[in-house]
C-alpha atoms as a PDB file:
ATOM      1  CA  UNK A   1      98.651 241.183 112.911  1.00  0.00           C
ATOM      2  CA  UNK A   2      98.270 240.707 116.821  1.00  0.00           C
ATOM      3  CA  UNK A   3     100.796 243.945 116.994  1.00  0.00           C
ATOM      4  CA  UNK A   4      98.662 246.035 114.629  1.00  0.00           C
ATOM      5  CA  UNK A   5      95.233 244.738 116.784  1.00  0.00           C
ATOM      6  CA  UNK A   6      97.004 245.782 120.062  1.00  0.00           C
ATOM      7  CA  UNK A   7      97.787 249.189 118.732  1.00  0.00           C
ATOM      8  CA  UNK A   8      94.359 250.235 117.534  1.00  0.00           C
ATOM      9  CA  UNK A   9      92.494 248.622 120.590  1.00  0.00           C
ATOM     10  CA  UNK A  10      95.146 251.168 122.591  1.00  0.00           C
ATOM     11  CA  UNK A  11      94.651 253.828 120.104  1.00  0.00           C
ATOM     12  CA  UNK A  12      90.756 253.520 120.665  1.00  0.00           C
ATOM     13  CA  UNK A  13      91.080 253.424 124.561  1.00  0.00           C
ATOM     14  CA  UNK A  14      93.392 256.778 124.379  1.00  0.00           C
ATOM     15  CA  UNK A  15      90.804 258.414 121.985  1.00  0.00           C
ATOM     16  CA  UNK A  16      87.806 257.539 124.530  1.00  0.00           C
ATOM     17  CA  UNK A  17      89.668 258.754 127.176  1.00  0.00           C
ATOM     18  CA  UNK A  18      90.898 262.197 125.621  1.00  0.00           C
ATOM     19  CA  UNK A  19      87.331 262.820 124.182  1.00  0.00           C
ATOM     20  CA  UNK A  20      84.529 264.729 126.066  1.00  0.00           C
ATOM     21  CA  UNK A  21      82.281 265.118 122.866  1.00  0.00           C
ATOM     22  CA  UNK A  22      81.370 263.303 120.417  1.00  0.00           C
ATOM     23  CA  UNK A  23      82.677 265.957 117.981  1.00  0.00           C
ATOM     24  CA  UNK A  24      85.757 265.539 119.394  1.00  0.00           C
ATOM     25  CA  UNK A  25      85.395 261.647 119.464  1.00  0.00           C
ATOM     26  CA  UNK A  26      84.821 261.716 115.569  1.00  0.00           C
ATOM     27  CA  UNK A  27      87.977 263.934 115.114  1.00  0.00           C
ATOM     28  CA  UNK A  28      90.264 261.379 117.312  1.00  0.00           C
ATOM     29  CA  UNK A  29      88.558 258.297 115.523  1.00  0.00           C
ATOM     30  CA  UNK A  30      90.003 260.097 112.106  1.00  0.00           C
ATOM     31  CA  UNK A  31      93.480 260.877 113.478  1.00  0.00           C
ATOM     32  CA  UNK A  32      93.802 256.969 114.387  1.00  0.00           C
ATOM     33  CA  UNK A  33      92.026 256.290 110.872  1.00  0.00           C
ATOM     34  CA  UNK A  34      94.559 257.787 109.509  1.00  0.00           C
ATOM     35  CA  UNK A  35      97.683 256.338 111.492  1.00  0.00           C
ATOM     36  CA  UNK A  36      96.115 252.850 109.975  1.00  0.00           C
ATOM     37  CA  UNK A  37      96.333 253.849 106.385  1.00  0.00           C
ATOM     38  CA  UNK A  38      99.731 255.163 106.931  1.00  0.00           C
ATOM     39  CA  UNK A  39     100.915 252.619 108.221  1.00  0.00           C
ATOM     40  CA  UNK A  40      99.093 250.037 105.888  1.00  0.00           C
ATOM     41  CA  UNK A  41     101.363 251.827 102.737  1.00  0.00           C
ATOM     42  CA  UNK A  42     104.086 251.187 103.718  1.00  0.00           C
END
């Protein structure tokens, strides 16, 4: 669970940083949205 916190607290830090709008901000927050639920079926 710690490993899975550490990755989406990195994930969220990387999508702030790549993000100028908050268009783009919403698309990045998706992307790592859907990384979770990838990862959570299997």
């Amino acid at each position: 669970m710690k490993t899975v916190a550490t990755w989406v607290a990195l994930s969220f830090a990387l999508a702030l940083a790549g993000c100028n709008t908050v268009k783009g901000f919403g698309q990045d927050l998706q992307k790592v949205g859907d990384k979770i639920e990838e990862k959570a079926r299997k």
